[in-house]
C-alpha atoms as a PDB file:
ATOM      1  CA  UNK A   1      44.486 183.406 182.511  1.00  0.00           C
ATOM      2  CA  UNK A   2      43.557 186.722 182.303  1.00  0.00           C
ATOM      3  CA  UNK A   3      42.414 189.039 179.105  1.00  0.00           C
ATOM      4  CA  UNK A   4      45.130 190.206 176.680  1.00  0.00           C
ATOM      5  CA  UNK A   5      44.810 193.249 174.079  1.00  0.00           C
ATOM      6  CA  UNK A   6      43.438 192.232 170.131  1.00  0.00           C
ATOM      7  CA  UNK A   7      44.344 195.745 169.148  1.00  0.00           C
ATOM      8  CA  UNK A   8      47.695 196.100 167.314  1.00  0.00           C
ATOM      9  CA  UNK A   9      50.124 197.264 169.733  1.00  0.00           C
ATOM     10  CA  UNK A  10      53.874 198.378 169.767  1.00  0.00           C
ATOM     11  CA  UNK A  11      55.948 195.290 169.262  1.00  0.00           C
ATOM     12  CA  UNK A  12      57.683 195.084 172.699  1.00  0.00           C
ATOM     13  CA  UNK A  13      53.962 194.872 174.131  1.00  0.00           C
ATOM     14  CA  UNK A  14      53.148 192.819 171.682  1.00  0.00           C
ATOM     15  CA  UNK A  15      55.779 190.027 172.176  1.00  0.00           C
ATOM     16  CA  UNK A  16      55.266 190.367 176.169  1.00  0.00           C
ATOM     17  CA  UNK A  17      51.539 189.092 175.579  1.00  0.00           C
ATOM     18  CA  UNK A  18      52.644 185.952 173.502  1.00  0.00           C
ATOM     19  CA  UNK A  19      55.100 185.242 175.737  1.00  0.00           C
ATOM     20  CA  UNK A  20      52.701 184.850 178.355  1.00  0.00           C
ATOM     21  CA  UNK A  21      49.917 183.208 175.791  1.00  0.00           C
ATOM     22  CA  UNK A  22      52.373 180.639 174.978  1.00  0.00           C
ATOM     23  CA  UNK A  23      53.317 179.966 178.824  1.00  0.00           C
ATOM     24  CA  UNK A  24      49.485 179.350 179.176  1.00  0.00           C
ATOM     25  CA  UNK A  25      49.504 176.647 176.028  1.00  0.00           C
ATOM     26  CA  UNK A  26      52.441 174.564 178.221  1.00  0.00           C
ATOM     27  CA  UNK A  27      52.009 175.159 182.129  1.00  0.00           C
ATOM     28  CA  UNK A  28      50.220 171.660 182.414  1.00  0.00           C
ATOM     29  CA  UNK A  29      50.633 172.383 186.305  1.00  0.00           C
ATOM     30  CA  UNK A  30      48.327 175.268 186.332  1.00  0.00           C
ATOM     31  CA  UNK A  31      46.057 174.372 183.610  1.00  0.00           C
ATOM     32  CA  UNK A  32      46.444 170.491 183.348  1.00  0.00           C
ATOM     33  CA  UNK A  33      48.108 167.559 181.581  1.00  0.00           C
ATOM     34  CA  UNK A  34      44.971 167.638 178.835  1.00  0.00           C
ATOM     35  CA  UNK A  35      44.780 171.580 177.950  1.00  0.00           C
ATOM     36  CA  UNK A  36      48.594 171.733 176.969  1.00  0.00           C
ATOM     37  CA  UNK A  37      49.819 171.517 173.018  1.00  0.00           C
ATOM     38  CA  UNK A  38      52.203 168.586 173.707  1.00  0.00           C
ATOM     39  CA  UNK A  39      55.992 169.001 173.816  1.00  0.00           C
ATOM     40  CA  UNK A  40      56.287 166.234 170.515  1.00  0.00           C
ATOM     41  CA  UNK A  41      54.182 168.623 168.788  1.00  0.00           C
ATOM     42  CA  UNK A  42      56.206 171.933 169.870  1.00  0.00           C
ATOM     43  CA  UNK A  43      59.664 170.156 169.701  1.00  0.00           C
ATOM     44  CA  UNK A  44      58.920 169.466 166.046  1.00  0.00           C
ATOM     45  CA  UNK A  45      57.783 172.757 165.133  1.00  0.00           C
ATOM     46  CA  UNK A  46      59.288 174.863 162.268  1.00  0.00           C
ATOM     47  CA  UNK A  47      57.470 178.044 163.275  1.00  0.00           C
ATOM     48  CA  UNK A  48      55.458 179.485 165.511  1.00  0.00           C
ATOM     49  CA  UNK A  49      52.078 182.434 164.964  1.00  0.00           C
ATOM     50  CA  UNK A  50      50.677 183.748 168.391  1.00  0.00           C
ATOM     51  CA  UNK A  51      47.904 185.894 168.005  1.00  0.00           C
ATOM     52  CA  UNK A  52      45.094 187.493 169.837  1.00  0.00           C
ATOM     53  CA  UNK A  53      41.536 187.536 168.169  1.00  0.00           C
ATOM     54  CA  UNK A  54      38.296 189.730 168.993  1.00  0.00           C
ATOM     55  CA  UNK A  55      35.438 188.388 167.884  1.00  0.00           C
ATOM     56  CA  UNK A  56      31.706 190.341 167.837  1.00  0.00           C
ATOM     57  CA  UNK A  57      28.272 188.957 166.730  1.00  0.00           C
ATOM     58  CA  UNK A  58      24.861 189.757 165.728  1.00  0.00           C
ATOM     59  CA  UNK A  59      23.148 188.806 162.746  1.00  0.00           C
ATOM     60  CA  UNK A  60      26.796 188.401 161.238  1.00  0.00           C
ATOM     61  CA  UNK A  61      30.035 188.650 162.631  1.00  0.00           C
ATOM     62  CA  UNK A  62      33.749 190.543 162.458  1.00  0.00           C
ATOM     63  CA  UNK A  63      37.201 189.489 163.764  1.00  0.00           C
ATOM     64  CA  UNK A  64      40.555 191.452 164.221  1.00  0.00           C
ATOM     65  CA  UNK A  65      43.596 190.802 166.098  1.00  0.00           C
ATOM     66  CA  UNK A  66      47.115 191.256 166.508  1.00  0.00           C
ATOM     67  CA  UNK A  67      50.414 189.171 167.305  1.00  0.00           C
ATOM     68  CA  UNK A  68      53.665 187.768 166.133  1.00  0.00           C
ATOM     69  CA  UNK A  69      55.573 184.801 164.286  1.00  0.00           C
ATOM     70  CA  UNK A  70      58.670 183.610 165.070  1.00  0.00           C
ATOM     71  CA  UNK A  71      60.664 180.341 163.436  1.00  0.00           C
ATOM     72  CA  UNK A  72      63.109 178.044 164.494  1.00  0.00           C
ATOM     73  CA  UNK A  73      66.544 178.467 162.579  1.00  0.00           C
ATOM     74  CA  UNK A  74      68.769 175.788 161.632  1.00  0.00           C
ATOM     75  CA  UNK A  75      70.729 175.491 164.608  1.00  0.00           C
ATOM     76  CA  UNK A  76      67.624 175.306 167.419  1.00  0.00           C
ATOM     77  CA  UNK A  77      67.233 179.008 168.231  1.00  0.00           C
ATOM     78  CA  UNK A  78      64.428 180.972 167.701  1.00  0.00           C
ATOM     79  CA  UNK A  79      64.293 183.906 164.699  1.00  0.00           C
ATOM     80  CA  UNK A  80      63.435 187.481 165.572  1.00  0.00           C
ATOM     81  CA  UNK A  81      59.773 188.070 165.878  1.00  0.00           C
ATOM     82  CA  UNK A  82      57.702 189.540 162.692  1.00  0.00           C
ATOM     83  CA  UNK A  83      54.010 191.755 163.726  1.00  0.00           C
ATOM     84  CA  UNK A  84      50.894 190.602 162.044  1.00  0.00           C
ATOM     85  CA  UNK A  85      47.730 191.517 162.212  1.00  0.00           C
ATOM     86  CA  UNK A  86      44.503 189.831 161.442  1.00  0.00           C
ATOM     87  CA  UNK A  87      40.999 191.031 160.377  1.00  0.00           C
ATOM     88  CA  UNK A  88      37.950 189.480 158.808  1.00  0.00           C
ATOM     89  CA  UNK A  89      33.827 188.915 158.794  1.00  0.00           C
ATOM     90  CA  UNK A  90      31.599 185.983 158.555  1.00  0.00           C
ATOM     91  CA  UNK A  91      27.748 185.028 158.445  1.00  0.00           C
ATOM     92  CA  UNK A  92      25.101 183.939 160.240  1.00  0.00           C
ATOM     93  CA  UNK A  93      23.297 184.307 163.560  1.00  0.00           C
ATOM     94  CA  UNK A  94      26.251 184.575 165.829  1.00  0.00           C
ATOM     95  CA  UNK A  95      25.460 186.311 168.606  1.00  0.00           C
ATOM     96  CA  UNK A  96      27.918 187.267 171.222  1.00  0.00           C
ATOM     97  CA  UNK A  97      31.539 188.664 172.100  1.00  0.00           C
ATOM     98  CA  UNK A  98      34.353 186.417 172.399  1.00  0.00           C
ATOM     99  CA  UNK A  99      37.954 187.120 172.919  1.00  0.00           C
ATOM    100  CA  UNK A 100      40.316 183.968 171.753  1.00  0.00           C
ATOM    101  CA  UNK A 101      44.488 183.065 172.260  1.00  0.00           C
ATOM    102  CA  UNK A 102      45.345 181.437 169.254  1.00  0.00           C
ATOM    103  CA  UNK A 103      48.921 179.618 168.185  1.00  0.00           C
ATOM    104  CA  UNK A 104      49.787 178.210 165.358  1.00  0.00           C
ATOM    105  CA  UNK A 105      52.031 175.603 165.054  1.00  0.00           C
ATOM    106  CA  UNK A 106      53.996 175.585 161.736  1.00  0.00           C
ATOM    107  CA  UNK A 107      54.840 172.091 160.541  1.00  0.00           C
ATOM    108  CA  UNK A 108      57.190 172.915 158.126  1.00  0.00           C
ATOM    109  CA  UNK A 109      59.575 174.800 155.881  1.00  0.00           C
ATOM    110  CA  UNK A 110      56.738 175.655 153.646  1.00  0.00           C
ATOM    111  CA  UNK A 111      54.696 176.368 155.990  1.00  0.00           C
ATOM    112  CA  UNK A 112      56.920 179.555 157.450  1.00  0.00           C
ATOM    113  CA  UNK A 113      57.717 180.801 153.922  1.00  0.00           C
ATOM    114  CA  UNK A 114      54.008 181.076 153.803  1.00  0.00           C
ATOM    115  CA  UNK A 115      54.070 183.141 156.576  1.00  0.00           C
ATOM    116  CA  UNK A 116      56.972 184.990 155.221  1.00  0.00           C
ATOM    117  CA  UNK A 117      55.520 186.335 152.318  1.00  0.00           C
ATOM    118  CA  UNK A 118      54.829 189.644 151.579  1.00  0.00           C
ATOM    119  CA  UNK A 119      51.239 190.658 150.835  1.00  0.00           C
ATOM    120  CA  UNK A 120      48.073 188.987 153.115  1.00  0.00           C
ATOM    121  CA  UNK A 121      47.286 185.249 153.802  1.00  0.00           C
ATOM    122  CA  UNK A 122      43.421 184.365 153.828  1.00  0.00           C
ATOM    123  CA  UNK A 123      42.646 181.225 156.106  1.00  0.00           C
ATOM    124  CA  UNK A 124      40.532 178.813 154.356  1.00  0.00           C
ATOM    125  CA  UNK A 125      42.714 180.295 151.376  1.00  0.00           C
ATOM    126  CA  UNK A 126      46.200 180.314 151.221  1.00  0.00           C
ATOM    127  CA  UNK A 127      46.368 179.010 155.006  1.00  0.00           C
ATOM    128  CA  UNK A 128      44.769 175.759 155.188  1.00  0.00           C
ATOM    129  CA  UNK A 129      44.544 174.794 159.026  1.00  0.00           C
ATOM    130  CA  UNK A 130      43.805 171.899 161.268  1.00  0.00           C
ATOM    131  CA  UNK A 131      42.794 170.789 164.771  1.00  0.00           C
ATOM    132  CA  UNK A 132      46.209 170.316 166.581  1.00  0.00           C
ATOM    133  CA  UNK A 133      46.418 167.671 169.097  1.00  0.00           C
ATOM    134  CA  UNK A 134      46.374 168.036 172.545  1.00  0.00           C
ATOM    135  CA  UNK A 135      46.841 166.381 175.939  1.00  0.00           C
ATOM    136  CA  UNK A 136      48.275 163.266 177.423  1.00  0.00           C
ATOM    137  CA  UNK A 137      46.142 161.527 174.511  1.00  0.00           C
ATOM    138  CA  UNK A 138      48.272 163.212 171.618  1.00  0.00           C
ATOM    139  CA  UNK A 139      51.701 162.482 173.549  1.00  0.00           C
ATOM    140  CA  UNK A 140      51.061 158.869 173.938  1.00  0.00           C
ATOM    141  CA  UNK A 141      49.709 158.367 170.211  1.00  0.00           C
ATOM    142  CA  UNK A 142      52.677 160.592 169.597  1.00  0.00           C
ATOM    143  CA  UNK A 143      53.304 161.740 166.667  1.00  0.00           C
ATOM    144  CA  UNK A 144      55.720 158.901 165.790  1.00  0.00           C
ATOM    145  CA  UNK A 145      54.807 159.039 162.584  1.00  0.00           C
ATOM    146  CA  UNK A 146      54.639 162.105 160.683  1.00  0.00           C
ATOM    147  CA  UNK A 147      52.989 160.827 157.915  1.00  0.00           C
ATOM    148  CA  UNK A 148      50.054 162.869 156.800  1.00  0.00           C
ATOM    149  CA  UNK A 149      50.635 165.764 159.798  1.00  0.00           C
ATOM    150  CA  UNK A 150      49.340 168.891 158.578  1.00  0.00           C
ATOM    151  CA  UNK A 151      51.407 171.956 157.109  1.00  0.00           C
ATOM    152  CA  UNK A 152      49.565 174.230 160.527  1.00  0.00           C
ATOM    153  CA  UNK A 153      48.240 172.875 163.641  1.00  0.00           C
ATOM    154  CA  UNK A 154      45.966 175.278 165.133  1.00  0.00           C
ATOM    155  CA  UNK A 155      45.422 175.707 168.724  1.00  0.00           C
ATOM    156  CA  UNK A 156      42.824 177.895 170.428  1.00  0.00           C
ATOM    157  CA  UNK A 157      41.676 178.995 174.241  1.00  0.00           C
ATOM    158  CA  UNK A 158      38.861 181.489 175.474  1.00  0.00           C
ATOM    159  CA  UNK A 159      38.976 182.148 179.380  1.00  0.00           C
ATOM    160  CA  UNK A 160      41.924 179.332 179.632  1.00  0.00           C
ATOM    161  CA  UNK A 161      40.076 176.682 177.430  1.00  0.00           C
ATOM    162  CA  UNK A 162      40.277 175.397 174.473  1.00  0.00           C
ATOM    163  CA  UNK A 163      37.796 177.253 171.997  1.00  0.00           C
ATOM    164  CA  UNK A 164      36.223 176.437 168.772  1.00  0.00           C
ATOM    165  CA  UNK A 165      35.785 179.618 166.551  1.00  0.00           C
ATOM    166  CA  UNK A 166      36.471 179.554 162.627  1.00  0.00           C
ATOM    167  CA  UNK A 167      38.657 181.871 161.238  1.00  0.00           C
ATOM    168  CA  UNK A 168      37.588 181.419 157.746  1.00  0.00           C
ATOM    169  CA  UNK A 169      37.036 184.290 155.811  1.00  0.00           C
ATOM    170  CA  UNK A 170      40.005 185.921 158.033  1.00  0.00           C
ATOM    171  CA  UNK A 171      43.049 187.241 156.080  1.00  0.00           C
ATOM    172  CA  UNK A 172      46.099 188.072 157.962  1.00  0.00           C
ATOM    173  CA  UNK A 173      48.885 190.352 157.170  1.00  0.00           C
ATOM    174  CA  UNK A 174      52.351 191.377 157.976  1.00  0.00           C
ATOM    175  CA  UNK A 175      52.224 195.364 160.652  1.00  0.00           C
ATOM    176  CA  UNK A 176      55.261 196.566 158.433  1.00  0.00           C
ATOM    177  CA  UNK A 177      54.834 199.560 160.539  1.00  0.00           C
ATOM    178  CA  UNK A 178      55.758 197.870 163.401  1.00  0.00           C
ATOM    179  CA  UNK A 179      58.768 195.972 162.241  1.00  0.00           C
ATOM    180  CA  UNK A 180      60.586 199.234 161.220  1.00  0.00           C
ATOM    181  CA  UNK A 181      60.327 200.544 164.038  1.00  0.00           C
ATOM    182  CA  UNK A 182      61.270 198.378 166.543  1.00  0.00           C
ATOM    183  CA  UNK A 183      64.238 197.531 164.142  1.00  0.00           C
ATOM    184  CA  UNK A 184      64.785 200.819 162.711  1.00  0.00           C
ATOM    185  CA  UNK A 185      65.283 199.642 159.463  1.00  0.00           C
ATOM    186  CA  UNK A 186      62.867 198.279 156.678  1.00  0.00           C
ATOM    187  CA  UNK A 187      63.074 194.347 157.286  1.00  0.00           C
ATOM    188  CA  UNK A 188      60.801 191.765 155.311  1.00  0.00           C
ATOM    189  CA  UNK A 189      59.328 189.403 156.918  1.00  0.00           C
ATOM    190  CA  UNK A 190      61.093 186.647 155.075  1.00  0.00           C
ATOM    191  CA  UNK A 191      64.356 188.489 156.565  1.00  0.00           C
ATOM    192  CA  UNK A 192      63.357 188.644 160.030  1.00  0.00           C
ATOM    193  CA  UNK A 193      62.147 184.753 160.387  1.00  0.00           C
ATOM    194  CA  UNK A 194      65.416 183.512 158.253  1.00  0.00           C
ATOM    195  CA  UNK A 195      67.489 184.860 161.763  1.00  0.00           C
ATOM    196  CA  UNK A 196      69.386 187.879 159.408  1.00  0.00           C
ATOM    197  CA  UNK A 197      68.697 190.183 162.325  1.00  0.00           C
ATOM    198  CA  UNK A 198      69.253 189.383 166.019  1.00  0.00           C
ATOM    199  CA  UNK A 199      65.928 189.832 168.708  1.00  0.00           C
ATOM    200  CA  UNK A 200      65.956 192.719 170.150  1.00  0.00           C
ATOM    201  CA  UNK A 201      65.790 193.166 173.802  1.00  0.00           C
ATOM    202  CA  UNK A 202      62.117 193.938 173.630  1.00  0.00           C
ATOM    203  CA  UNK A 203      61.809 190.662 172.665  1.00  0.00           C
ATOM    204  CA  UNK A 204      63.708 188.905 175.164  1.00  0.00           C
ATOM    205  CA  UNK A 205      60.624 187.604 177.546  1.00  0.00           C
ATOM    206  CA  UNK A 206      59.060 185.865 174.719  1.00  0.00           C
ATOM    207  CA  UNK A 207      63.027 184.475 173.645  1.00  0.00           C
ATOM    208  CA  UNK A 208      62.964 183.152 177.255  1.00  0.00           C
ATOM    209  CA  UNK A 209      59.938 181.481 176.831  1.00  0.00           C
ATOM    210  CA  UNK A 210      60.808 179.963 173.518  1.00  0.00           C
ATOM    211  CA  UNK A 211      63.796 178.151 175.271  1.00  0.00           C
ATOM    212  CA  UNK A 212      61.316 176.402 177.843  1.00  0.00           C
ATOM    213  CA  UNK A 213      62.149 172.272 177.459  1.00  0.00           C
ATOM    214  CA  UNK A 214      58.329 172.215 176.310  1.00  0.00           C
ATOM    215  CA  UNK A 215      59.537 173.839 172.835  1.00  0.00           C
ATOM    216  CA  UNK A 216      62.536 171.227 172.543  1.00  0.00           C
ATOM    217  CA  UNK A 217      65.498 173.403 173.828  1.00  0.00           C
ATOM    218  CA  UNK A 218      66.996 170.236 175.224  1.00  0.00           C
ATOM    219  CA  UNK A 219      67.086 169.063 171.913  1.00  0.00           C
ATOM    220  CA  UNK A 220      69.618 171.976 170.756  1.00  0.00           C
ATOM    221  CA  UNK A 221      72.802 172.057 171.894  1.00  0.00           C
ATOM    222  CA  UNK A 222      75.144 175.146 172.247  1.00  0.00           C
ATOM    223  CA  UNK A 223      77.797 174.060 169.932  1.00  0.00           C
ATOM    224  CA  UNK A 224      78.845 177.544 169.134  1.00  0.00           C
ATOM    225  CA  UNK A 225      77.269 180.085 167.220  1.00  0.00           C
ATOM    226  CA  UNK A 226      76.156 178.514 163.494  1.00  0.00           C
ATOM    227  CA  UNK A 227      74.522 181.282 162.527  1.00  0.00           C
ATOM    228  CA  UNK A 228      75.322 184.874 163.877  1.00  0.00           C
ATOM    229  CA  UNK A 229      72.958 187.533 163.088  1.00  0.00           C
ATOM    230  CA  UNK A 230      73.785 191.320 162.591  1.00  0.00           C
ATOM    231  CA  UNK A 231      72.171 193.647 165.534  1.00  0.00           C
ATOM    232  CA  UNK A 232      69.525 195.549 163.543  1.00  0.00           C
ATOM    233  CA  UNK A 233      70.088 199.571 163.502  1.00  0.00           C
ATOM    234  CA  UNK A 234      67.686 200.450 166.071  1.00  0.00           C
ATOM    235  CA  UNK A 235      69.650 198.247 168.735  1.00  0.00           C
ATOM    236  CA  UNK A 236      73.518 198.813 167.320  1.00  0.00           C
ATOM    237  CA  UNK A 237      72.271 202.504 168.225  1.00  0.00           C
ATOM    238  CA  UNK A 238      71.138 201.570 171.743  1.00  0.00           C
ATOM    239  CA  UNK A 239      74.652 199.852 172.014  1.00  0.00           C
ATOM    240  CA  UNK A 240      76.634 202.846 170.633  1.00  0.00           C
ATOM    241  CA  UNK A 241      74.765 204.906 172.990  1.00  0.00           C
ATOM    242  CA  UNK A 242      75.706 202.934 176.403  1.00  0.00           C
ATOM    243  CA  UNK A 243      72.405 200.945 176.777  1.00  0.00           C
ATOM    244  CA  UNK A 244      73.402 197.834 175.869  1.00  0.00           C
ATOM    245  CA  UNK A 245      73.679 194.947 178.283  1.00  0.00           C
ATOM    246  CA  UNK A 246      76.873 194.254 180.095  1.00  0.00           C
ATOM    247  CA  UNK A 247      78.125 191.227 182.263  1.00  0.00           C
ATOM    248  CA  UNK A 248      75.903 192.437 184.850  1.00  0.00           C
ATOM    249  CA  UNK A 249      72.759 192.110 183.211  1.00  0.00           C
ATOM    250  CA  UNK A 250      73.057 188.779 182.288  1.00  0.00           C
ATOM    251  CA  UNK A 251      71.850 186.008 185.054  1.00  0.00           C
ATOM    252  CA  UNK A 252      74.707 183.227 184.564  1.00  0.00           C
ATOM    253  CA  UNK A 253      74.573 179.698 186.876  1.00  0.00           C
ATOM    254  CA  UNK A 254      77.825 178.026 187.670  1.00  0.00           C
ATOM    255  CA  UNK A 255      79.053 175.794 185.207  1.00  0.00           C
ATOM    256  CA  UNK A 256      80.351 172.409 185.081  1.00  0.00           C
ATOM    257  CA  UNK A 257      83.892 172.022 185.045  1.00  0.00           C
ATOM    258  CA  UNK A 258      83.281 169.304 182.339  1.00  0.00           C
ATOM    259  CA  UNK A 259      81.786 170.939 178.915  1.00  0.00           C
ATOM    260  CA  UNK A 260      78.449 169.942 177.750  1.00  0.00           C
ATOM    261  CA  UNK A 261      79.728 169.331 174.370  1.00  0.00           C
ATOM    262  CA  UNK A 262      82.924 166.820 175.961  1.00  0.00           C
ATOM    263  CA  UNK A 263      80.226 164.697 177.765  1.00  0.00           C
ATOM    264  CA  UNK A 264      78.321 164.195 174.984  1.00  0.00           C
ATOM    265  CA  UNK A 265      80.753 163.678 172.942  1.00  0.00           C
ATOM    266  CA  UNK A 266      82.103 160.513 175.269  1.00  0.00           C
ATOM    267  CA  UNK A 267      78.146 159.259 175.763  1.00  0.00           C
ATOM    268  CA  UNK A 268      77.773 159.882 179.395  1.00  0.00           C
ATOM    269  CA  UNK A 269      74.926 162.097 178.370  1.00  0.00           C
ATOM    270  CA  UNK A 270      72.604 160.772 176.473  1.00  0.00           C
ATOM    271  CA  UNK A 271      69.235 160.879 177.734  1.00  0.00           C
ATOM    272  CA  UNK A 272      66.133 163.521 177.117  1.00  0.00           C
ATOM    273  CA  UNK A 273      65.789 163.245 181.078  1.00  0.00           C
ATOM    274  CA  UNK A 274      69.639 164.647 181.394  1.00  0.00           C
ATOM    275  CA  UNK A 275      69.412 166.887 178.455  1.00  0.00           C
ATOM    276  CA  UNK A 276      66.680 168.210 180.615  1.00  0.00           C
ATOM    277  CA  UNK A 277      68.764 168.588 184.097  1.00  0.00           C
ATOM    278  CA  UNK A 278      71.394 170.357 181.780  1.00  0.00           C
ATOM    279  CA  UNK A 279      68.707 173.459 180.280  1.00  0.00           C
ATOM    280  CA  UNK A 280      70.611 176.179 183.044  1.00  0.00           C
ATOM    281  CA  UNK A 281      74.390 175.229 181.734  1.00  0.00           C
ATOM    282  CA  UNK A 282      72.983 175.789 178.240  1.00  0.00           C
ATOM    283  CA  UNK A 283      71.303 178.850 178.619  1.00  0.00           C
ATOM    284  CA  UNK A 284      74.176 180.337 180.268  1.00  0.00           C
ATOM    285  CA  UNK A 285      76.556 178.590 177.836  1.00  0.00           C
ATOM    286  CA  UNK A 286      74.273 180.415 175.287  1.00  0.00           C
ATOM    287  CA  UNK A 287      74.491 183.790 176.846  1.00  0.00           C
ATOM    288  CA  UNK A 288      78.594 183.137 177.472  1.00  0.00           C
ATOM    289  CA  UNK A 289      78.956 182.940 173.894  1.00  0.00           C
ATOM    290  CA  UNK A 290      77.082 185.534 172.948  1.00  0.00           C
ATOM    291  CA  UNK A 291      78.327 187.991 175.037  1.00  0.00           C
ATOM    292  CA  UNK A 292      82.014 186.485 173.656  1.00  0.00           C
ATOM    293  CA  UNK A 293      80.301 187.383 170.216  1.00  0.00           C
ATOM    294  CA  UNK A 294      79.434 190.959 171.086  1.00  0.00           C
ATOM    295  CA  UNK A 295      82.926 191.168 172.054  1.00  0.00           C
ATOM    296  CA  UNK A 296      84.926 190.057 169.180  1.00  0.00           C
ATOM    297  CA  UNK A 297      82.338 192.247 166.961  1.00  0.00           C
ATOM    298  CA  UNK A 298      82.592 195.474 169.241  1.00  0.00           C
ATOM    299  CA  UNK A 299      84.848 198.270 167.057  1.00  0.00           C
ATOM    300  CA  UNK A 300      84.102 197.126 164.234  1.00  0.00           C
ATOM    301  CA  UNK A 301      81.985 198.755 161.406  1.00  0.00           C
ATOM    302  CA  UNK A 302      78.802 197.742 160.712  1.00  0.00           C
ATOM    303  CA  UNK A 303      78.797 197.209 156.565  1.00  0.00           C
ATOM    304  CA  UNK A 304      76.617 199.956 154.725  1.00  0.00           C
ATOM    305  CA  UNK A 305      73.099 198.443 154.154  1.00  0.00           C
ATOM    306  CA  UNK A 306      72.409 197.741 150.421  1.00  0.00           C
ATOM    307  CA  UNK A 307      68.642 199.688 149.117  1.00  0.00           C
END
């Protein structure tokens, strides 16, 4: 696993590092079955904080980093990614440099809103965190009970292990900044992770990611679109302008003859192993309808944004 940046960056470069951060939290083939957050733990997930962290010692010690939070909306798919940034200072005789991967795995609703909130979050404060489970270990205890599972698991790795480093004292805040410009448009936070605005293409390596079985994809099916965002103005620009993706651009698989939807719907599907086999149809099936969206949305006007 190689190094990636603490230091606030644009957002596109931004959501390409978590992207790969989070492929390095699941890839049990390169990194083993007992240094991956287990699939019960992502599959049940509400939200999602990826963030790189610098940390620097000597008789005391200082922290910053950068990264992004995403949720999952009500029907399965992932929200449009919010920048945050995170700074903050301890004591003692900590001696050293140490650059860390963190996620954070957001148990539930309240949870996100906390990370949704305008104004700064102090860990230790505001953010109470725990340990996350992780391994073969955690999946066979499995979570089968929920009872008593903390509001944010958190999950850490230095070099490609897991690391130990306190982020008490930290605070972490929205980048504003960055959110209007990659979406051209003032955005809260709270607006971005409810799904109000599509992901932009920017974001699409970390979307890809997100819709890995690890983070329960299998587990949401592509009964049409529930809840259609609005392209933000940066990217209905991009569109107006001739950039925006076409046919070409997007990689489709062949697809049954026999809908997803009609086999489950007569139980010849039922399994997690065949919801599994079936992620390629529902990708494309995602992408089919979206594109089918675009469509049926092309010519007409976009409603004047209310200040």
């Amino acid at each position: 696993m190689g190094f990636h940046n603490p230091l606030p960056s644009s957002m596109e470069a931004e959501c390409k590092k978590c992207a790969k951060i989070l492929t390095s939290f699941v890839d049990a083939r390169r990194f083993g079955p007992d240094r991956v957050i287990p699939a019960k733990v992502l599959s049940s997930a509400k939200g999602l904080a990826v963030i790189t962290v610098f940390k620097a010692g000597l008789f005391g010690s200082g922290r910053f980093g950068s990264g992004v939070v995403v949720a999952r909306l009500p029907n399965g798919s992932w929200s449009a990614p919010s920048a945050v940034a995170l700074a903050g200072t301890g004591i003692g005789s900590q001696i050293g440099l140490e650059l860390v991967d963190f996620v954070f795995v957001l148990n539930s609703s309240d949870a996100v809103k906390t990370f949704s909130q305008a104004g700064s979050l102090s860990f230790g404060g505001s953010l109470s965190l725990a340990a996350g489970p992780f391994g073969r270990t955690a999946e066979a205890a499995g979570a089968a009970n929920r009872r008593g599972v903390a509001a944010i698991y958190s999950y850490s790795k230095a070099k490609g292990f897991f690391a130990g480093i306190s982020l008490e004292g930290s605070v972490m805040a929205e980048r504003k900044g960055a959110n209007d410009k990659m979406y051209g448009w003032p955005y809260s936070a709270g607006q971005l992770l409810s799904g109000v605005v599509e992901p932009p293409p920017a974001a699409a390596l970390l979307m890809e990611v997100l819709k890995m079985n690890a983070f329960g994809s299998y587990m949401f099916l592509p009964i049409g679109i529930q809840n259609p965002a609005i392209p933000s103005p940066r990217l209905e620009a991009e569109r107006s302008a001739g950039s925006s993706y076409d046919d070409a651009d997007v990689p489709l698989v062949a697809l049954s003859p026999r809908p997803l939807r009609s086999r489950l719907e007569t139980g010849t599907m039922t399994s997690q192993q065949q919801y599994r086999e079936n992620e390629e149809q529902h990708a494309a099936e995602q992408r089919l309808q979206a594109l089918r969206y675009e469509g049926s949305q092309s010519g007409r006007q976009r409603p004047r944004e209310q200040k």
